[in-house]
C-alpha atoms as a PDB file:
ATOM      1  CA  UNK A   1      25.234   8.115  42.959  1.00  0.00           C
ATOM      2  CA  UNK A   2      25.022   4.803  41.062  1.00  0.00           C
ATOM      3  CA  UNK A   3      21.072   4.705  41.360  1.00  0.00           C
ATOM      4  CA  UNK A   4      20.660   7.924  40.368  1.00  0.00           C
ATOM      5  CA  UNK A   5      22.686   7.613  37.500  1.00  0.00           C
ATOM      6  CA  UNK A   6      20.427   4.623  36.081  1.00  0.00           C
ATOM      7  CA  UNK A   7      17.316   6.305  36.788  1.00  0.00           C
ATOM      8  CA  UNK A   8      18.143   9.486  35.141  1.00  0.00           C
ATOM      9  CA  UNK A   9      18.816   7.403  32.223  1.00  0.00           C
ATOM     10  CA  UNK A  10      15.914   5.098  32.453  1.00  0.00           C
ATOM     11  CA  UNK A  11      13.500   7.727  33.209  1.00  0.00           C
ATOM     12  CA  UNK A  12      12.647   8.712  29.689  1.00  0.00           C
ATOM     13  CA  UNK A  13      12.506   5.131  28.749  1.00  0.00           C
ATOM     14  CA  UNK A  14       9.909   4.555  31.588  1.00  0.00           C
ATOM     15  CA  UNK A  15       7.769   7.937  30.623  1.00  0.00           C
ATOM     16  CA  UNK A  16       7.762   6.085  26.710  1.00  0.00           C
ATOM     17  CA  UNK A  17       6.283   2.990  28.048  1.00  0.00           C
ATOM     18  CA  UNK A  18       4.136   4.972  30.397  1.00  0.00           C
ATOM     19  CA  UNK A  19       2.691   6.695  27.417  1.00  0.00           C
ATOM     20  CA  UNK A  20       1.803   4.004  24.836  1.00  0.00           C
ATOM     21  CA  UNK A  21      -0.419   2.210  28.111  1.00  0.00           C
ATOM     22  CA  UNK A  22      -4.037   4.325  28.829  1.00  0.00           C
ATOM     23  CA  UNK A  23      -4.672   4.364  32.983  1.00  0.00           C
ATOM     24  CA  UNK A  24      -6.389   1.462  34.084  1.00  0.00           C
ATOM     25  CA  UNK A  25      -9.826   1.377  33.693  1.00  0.00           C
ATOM     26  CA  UNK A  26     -10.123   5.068  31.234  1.00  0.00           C
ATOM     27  CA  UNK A  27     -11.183   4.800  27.944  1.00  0.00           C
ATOM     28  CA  UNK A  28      -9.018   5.657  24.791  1.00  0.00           C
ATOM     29  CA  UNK A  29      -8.262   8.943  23.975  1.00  0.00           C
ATOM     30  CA  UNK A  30      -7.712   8.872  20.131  1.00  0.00           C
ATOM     31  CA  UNK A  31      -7.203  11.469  17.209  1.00  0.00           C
ATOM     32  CA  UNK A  32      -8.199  10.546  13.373  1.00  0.00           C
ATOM     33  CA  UNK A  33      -6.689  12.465  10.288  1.00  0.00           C
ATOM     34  CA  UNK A  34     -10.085  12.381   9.091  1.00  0.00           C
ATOM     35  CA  UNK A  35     -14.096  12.216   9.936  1.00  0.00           C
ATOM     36  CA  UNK A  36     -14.455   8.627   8.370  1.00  0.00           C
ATOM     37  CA  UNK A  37     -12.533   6.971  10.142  1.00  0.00           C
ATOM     38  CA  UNK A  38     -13.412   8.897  13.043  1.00  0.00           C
ATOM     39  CA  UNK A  39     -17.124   7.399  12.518  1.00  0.00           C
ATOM     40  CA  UNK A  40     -15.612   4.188  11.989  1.00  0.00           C
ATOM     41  CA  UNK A  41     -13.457   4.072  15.407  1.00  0.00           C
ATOM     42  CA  UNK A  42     -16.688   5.648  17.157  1.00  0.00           C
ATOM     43  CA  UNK A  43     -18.398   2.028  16.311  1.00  0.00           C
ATOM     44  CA  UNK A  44     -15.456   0.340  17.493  1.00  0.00           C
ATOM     45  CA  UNK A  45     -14.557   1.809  20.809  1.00  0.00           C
ATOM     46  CA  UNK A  46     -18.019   3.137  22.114  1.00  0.00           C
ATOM     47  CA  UNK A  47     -19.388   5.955  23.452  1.00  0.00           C
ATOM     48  CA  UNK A  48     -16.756   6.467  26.201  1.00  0.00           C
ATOM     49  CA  UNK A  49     -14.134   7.067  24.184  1.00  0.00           C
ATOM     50  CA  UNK A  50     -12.766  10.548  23.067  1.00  0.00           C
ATOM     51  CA  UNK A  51     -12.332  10.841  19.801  1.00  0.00           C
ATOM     52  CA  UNK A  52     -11.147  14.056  17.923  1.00  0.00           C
ATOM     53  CA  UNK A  53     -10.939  14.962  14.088  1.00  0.00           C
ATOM     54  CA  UNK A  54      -8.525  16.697  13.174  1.00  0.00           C
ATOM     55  CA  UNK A  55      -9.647  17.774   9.342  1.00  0.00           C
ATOM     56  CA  UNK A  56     -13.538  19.067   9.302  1.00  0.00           C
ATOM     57  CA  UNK A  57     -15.396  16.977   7.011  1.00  0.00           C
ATOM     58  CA  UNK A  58     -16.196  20.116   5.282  1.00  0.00           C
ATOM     59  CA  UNK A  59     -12.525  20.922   4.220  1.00  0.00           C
ATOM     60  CA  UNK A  60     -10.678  19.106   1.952  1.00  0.00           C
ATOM     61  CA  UNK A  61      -8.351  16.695   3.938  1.00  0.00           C
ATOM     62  CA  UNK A  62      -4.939  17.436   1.711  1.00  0.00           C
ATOM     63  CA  UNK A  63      -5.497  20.755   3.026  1.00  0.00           C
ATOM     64  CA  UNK A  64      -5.587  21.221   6.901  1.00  0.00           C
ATOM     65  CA  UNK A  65      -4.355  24.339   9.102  1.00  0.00           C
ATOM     66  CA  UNK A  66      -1.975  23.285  11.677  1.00  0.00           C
ATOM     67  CA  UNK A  67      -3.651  25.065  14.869  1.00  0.00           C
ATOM     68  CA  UNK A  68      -1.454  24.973  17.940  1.00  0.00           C
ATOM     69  CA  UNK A  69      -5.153  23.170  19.349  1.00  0.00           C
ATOM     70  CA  UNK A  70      -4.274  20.195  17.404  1.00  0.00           C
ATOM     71  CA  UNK A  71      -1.086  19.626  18.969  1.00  0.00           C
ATOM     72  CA  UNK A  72      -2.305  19.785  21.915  1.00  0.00           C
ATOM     73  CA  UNK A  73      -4.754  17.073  21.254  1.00  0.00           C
ATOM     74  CA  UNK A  74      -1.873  15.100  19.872  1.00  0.00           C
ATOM     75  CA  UNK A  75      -0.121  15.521  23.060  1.00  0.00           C
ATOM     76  CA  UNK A  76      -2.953  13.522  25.059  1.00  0.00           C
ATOM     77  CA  UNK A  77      -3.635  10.879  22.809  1.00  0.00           C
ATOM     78  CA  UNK A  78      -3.164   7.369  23.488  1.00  0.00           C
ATOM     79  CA  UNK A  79      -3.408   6.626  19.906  1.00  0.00           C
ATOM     80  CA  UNK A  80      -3.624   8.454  16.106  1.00  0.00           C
ATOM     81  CA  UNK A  81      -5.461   6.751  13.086  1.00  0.00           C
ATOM     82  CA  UNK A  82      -4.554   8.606   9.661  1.00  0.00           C
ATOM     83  CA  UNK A  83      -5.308   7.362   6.238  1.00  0.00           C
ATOM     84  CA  UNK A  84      -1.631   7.140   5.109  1.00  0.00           C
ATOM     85  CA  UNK A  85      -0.635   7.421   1.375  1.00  0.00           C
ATOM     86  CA  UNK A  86       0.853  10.500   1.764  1.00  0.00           C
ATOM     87  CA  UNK A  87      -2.887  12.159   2.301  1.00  0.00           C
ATOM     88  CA  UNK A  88      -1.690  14.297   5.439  1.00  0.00           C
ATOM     89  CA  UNK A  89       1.479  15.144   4.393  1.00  0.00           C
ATOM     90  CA  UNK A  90       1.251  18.398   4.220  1.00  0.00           C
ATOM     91  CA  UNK A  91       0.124  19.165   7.755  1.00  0.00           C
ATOM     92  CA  UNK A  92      -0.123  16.380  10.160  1.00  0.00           C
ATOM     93  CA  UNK A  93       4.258  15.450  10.509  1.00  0.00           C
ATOM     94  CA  UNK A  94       4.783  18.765  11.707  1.00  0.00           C
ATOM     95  CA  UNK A  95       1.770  18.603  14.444  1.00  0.00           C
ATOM     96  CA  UNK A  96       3.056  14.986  15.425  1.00  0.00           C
ATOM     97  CA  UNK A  97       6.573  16.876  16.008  1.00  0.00           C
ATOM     98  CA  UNK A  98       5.329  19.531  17.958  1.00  0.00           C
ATOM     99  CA  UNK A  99       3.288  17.082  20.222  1.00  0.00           C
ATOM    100  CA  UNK A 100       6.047  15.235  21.703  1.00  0.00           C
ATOM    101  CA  UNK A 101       3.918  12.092  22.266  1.00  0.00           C
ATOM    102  CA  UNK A 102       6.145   9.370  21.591  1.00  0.00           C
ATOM    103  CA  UNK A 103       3.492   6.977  21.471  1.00  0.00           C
ATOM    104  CA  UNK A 104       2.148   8.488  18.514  1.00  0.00           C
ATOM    105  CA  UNK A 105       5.203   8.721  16.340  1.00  0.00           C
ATOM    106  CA  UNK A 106       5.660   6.549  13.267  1.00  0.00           C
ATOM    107  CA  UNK A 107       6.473   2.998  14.463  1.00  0.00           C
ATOM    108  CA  UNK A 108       5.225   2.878  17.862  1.00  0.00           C
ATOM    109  CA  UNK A 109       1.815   1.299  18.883  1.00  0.00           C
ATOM    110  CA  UNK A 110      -0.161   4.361  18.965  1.00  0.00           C
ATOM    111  CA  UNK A 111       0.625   5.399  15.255  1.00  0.00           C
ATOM    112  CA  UNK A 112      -2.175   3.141  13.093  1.00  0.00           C
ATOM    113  CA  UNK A 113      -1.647   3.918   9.668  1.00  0.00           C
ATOM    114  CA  UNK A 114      -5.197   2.468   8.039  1.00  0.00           C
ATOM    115  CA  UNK A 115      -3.998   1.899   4.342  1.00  0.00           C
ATOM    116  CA  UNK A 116      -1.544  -1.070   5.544  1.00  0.00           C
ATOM    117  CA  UNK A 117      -5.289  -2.418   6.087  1.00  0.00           C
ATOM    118  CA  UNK A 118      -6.581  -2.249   2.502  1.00  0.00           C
ATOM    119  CA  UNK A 119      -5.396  -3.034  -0.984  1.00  0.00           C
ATOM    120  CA  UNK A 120      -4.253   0.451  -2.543  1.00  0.00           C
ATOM    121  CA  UNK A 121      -5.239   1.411  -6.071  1.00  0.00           C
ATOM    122  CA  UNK A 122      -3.700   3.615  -8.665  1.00  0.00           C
ATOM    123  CA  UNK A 123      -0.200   3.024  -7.351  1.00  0.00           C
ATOM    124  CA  UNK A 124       2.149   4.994 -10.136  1.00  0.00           C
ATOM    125  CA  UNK A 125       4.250   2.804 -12.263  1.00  0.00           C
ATOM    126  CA  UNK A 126       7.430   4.541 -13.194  1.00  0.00           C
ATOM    127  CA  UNK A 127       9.240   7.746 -12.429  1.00  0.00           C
ATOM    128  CA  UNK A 128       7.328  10.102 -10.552  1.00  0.00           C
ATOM    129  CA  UNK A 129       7.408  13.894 -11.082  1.00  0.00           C
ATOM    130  CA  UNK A 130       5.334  17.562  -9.865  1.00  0.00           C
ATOM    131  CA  UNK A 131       4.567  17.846 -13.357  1.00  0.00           C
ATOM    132  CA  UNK A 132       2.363  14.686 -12.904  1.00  0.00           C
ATOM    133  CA  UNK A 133       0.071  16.710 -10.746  1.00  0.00           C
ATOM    134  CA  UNK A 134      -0.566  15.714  -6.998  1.00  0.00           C
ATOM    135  CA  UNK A 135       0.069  12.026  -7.452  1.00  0.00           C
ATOM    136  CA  UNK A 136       0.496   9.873  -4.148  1.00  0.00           C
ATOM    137  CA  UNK A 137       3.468   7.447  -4.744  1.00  0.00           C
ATOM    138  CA  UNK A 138       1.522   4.765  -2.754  1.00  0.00           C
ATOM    139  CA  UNK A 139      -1.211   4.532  -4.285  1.00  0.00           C
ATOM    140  CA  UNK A 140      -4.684   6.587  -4.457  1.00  0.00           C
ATOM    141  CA  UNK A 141      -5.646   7.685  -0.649  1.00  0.00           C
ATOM    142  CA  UNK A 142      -9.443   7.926  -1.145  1.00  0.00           C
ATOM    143  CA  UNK A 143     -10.202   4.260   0.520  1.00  0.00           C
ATOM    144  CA  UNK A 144     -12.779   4.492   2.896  1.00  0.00           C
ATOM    145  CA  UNK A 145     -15.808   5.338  -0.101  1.00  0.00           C
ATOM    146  CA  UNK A 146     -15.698   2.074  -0.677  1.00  0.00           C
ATOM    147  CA  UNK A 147     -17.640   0.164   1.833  1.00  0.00           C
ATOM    148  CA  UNK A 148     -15.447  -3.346   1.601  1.00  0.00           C
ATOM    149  CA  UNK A 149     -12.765  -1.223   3.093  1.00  0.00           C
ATOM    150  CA  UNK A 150     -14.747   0.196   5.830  1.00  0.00           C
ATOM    151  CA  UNK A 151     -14.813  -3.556   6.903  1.00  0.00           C
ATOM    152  CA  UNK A 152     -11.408  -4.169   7.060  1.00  0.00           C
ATOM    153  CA  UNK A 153     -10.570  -0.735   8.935  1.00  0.00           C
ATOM    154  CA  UNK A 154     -12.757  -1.925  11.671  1.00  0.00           C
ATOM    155  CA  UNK A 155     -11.424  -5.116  11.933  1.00  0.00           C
ATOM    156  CA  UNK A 156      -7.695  -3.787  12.062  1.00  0.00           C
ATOM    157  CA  UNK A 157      -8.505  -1.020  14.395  1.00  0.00           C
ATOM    158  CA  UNK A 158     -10.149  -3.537  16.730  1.00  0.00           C
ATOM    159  CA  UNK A 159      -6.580  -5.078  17.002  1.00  0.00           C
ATOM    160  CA  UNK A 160      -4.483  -2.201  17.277  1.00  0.00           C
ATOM    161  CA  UNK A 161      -7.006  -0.924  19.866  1.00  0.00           C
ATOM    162  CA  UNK A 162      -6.878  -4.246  22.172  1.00  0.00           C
ATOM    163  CA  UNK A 163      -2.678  -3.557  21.392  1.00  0.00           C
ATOM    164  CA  UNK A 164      -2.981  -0.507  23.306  1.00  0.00           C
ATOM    165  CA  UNK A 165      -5.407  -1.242  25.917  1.00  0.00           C
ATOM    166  CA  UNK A 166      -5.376  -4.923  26.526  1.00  0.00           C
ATOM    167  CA  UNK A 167      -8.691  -5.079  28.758  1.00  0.00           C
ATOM    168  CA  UNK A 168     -10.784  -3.867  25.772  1.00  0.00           C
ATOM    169  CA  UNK A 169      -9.823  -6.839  23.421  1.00  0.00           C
ATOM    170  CA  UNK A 170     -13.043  -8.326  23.661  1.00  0.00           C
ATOM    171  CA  UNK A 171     -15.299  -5.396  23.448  1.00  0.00           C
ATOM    172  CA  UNK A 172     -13.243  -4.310  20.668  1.00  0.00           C
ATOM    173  CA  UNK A 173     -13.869  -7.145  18.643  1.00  0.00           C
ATOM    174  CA  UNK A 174     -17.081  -7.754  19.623  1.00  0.00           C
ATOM    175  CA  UNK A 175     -18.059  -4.153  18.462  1.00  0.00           C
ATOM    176  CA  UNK A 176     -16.185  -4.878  15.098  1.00  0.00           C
ATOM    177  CA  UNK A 177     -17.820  -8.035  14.319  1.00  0.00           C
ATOM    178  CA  UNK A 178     -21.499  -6.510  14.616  1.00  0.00           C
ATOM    179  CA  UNK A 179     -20.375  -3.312  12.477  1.00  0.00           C
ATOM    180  CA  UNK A 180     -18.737  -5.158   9.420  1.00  0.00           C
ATOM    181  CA  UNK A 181     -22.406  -7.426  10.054  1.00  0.00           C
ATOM    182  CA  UNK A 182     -24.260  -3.956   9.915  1.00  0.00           C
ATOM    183  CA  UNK A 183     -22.173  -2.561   6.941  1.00  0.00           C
ATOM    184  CA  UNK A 184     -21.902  -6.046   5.236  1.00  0.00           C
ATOM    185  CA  UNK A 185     -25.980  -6.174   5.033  1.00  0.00           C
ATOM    186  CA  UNK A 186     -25.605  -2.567   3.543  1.00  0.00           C
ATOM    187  CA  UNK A 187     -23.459  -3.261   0.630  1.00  0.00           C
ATOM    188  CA  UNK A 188     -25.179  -5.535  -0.628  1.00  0.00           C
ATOM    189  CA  UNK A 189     -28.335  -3.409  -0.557  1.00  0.00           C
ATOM    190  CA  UNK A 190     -25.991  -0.603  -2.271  1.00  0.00           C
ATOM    191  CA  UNK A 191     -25.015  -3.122  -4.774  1.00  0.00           C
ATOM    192  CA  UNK A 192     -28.208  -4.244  -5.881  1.00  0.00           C
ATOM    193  CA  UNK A 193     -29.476  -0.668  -6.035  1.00  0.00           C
ATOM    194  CA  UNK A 194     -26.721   0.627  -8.126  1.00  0.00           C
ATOM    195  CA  UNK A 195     -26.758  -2.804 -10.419  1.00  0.00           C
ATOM    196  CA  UNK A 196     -28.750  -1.131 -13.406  1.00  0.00           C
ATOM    197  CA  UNK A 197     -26.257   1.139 -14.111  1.00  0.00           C
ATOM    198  CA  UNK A 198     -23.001  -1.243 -14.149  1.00  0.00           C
ATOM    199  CA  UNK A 199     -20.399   0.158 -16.985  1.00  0.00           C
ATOM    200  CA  UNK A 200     -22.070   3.638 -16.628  1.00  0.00           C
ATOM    201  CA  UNK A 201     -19.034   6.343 -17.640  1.00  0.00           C
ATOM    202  CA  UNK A 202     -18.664   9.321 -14.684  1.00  0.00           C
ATOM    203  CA  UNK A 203     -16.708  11.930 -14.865  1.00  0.00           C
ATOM    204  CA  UNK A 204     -15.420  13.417 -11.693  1.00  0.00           C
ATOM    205  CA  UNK A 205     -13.917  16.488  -9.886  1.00  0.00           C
ATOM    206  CA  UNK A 206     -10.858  15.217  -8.459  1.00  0.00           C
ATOM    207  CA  UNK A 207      -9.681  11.343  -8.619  1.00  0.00           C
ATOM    208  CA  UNK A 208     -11.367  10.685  -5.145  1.00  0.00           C
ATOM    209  CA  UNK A 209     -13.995   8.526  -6.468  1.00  0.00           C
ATOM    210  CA  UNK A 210     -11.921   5.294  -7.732  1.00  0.00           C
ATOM    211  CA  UNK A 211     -12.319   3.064  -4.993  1.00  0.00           C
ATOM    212  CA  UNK A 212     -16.083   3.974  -5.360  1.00  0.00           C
ATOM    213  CA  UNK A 213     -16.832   3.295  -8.823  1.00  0.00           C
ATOM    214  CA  UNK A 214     -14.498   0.088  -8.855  1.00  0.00           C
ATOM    215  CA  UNK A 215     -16.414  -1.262  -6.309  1.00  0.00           C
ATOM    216  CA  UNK A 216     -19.901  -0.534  -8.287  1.00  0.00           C
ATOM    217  CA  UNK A 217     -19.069  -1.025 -11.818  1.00  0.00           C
ATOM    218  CA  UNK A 218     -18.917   2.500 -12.883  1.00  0.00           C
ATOM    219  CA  UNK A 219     -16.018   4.061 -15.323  1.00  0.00           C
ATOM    220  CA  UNK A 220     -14.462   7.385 -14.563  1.00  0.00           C
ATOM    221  CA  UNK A 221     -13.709   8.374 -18.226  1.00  0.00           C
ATOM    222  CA  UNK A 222     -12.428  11.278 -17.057  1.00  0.00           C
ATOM    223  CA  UNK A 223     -11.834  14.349 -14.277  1.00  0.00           C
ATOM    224  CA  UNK A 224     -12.601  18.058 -14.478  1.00  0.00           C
ATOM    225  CA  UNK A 225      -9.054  18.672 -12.928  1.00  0.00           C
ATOM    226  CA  UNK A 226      -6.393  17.374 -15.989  1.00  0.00           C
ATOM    227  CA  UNK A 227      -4.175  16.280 -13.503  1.00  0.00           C
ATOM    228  CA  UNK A 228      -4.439  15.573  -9.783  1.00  0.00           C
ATOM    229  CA  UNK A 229      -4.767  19.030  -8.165  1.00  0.00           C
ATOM    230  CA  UNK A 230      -4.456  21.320 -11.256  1.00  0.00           C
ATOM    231  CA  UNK A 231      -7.418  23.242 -11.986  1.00  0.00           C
ATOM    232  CA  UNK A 232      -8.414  23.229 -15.491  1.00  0.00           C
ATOM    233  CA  UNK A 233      -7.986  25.851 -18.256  1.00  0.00           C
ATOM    234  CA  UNK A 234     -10.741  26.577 -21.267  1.00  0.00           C
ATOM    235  CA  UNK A 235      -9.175  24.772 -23.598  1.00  0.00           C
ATOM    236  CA  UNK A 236      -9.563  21.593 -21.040  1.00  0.00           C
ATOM    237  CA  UNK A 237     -13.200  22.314 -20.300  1.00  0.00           C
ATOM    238  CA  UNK A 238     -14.225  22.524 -23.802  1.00  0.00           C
ATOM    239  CA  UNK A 239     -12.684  19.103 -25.201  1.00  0.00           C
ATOM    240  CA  UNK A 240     -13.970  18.085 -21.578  1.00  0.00           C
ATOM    241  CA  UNK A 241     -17.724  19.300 -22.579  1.00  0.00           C
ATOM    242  CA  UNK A 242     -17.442  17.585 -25.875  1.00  0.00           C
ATOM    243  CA  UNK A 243     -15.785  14.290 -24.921  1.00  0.00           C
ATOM    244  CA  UNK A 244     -19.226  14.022 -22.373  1.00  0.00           C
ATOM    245  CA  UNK A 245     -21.408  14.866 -24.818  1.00  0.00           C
ATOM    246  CA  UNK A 246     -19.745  12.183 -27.480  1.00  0.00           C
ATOM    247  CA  UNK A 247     -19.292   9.216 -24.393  1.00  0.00           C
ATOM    248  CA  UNK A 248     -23.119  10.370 -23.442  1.00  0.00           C
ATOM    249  CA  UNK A 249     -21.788  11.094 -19.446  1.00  0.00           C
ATOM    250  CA  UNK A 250     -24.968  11.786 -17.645  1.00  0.00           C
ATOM    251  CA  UNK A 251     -23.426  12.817 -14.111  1.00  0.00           C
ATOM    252  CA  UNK A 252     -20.471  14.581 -12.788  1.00  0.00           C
ATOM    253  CA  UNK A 253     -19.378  13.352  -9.251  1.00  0.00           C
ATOM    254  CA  UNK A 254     -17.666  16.044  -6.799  1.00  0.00           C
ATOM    255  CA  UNK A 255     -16.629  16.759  -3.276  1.00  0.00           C
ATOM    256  CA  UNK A 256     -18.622  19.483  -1.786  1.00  0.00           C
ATOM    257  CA  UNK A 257     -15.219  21.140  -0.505  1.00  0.00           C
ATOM    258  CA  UNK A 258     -14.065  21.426  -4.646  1.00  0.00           C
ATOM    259  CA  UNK A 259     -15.622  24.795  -5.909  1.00  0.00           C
ATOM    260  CA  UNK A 260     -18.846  23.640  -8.038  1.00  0.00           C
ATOM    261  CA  UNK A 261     -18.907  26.367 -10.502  1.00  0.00           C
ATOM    262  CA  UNK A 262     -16.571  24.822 -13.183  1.00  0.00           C
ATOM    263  CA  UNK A 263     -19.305  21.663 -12.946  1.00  0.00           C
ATOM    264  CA  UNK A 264     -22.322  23.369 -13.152  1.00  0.00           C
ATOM    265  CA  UNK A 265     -20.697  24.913 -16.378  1.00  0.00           C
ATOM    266  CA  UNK A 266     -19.784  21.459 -17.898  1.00  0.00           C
ATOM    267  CA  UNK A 267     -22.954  19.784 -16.995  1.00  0.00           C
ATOM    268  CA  UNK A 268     -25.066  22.321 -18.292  1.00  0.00           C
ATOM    269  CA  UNK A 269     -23.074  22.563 -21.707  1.00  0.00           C
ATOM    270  CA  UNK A 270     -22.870  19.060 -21.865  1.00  0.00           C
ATOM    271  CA  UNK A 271     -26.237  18.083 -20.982  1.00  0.00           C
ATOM    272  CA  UNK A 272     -25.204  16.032 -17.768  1.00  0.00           C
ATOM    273  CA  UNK A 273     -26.300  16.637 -13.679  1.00  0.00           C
ATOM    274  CA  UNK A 274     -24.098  17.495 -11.410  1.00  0.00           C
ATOM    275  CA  UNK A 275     -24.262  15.183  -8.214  1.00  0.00           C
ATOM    276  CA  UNK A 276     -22.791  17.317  -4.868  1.00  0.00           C
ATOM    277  CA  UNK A 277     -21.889  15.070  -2.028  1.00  0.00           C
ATOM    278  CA  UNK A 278     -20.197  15.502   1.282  1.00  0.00           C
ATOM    279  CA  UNK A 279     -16.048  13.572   0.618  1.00  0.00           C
ATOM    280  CA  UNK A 280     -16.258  12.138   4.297  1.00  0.00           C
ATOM    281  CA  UNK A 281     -18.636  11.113   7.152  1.00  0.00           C
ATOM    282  CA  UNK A 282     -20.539  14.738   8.634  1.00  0.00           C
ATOM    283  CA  UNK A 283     -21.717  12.725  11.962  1.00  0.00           C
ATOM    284  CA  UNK A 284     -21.003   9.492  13.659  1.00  0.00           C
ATOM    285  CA  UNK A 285     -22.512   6.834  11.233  1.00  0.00           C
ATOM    286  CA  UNK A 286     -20.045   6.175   8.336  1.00  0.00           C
ATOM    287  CA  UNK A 287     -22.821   3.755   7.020  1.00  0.00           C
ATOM    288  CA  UNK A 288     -24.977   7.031   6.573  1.00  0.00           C
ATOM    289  CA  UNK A 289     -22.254   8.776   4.656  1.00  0.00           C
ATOM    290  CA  UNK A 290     -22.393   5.636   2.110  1.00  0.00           C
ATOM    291  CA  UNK A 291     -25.500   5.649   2.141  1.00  0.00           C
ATOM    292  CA  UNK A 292     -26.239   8.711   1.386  1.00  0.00           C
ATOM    293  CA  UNK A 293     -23.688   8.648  -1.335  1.00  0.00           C
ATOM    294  CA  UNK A 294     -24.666   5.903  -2.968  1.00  0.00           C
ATOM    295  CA  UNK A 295     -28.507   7.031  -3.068  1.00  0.00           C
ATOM    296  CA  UNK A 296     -27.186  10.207  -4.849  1.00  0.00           C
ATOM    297  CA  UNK A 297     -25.374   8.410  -7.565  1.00  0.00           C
ATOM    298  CA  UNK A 298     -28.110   6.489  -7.977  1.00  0.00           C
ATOM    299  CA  UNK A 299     -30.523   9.508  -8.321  1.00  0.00           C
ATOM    300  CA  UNK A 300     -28.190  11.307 -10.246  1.00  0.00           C
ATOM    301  CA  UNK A 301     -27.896   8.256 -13.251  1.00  0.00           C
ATOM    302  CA  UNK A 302     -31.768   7.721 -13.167  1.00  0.00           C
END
C-alpha cells in the first residue's frame, strides 16, 4: 500500500517534469502570441521545428478569437513565446487555462515572456485609469519594429530554448549569433537610408510605432486615435487636420488591420500620404518585414 501511496502522489509531479523536457532527439514544438516573433524563433530553431501563430498577422494582436484549435496547440507545446505587456490579455490566459500544459504556465520554463528581454518604453507614470484609453501599465508592447530588439529576442530565446532542450544549446546559439550578424548589417543599412529625414514629425494610427521612430529619429506629434484604442470623433479629426497642416506632417503611419478610411480623409485634407504597412512579419523573414517597413517610410517622406 505504502508504494502506491507515494506514487499516486508523485505521479503528477513526474507528468510536470515529463512535460517541460521534449523526447530525445524531436525538435521543439513551440507556439508564439504573434507572427514576429514567430519569424524570429523560425531563425533560431530551424526548419524542424513546429512553430504555430496564434494571432494572424493580418488581425490586430490585442484582438484574437479564442478557437478551441488554439488550445489544443497549447496543449502540445513544449514551449510559448508571447510579447508580454499586457498585449494578449484579452485572449491568450484563458487558452493557457484551458490547455492544461503545465509547462507553459506563467513561471515555468516553457512560458518565455520576450519583453523581460528589451527595455520597455512609454511605461505610465502615475495612477492609471479606462478613461486613459488602452494604456499597458508596463510599458508600450509594440517592441519588435524596432530592429535592436529583434537582436536581443534572438539572443534570449536561444537561451530559454537550450533551457528546454539541452542538446540544442549549441545550434541554438550558433543560429542566433549569425541572425543578430544578418539583422545587425541591416540596421545599419536602414539607418543610413532613413538618415535624411532625422526629426521628421509622423503622425500615426495607433501608438504602435514608438519603438520605430525612436530608433530612427522620427517624432510622432501625434495619433489619429486621441487615446489608445478610442476612435476619434470630428471635432478630433479637424484640429487633427489642422495641427498637420501647421507642423507640415507629410505622412501618416498605420497598421493595415486599423480601418484606413479616417487616414485617407486626414491626409487628403491635410495634404499628407498615407503609408499602409503590414503591423507584424506576413512570412518567415522578420528582416523582410523591417525591411519592407522601413523602405515605405522612406518612400512615403521623399
Amino acid at each position: 500500500m505504502y508504494p502506491t501511496l507515494v506514487l499516486r502522489h508523485l505521479l503528477p509531479l513526474l507528468l510536470i517534469l515529463c512535460a517541460s523536457q521534449p523526447a530525445a532527439g524531436r525538435p521543439l514544438r513551440v507556439v508564439v502570441a504573434v507572427s514576429d516573433l514567430g519569424a524570429i524563433a523560425h531563425e533560431i530553431l530551424g526548419p524542424n521545428a513546429t512553430i504555430t501563430v496564434l494571432a494572424k498577422a493580418t488581425q490586430d494582436p490585442h484582438f484574437v478569437d479564442a478557437r478551441p484549435s488554439l488550445i489544443l496547440d497549447l496543449n502540445r507545446a513544449d514551449a510559448i513565446c508571447v510579447m508580454g505587456l499586457d498585449y494578449e490579455v484579452g485572449w491568450l490566459p484563458v487558452l493557457l487555462q484551458g490547455a492544461r500544459n503545465a509547462a507553459l504556465q506563467k513561471g515555468a520554463p516553457g512560458y518565455i515572456d520576450t519583453s523581460t528581454m528589451i527595455t520597455p518604453l512609454d511605461v505610465p507614470r502615475g495612477p492609471i485609469d479606462r478613461s486613459m484609453g488602452d494604456i499597458h501599465p508596463g510599458g508600450n508592447p509594440h517592441f519588435t519594429l524596432d530592429p535592436r530588439n529583434g537582436v536581443r529576442i534572438a539572443r534570449g530565446l536561444a537561451l530559454r530554448f537550450a533551457a528546454i532542450d539541452p542538446a540544442g544549446k549549441a545550434t541554438y546559439q550558433k543560429n542566433a549569433e549569425a541572425f543578430a550578424h544578418r539583422l545587425e548589417g541591416k540596421i545599419a543599412d536602414w539607418e543610413r537610408l532613413l538618415a535624411p529625414f532625422r526629426g521628421a514629425p509622423v503622425v500615426t494610427y495607433h501608438r504602435s510605432f514608438v519603438y520605430l521612430l525612436t530608433w530612427l529619429g522620427l517624432v510622432e506629434t501625434a495619433t489619429i486615435e486621441p487615446k489608445p484604442g478610442i476612435p476619434p470623433n470630428p471635432a478630433y479629426v479637424a484640429q487633427l487636420i489642422q495641427h498637420m497642416r501647421a507642423q507640415h506632417v507629410r505622412i501618416i503611419l498605420q497598421e493595415r488591420w486599423y480601418p484606413s478610411s479616417t487616414a485617407a480623409l486626414i491626409g487628403q485634407s491635410a495634404g499628407g500620404k498615407v503609408v499602409l504597412v503590414d503591423g507584424m512579419s506576413t512570412g518567415d523573414s522578420y528582416i523582410d518585414h523591417i525591411d519592407q517597413l522601413v523602405h515605405a517610410m522612406a518612400s512615403g517622406l521623399s
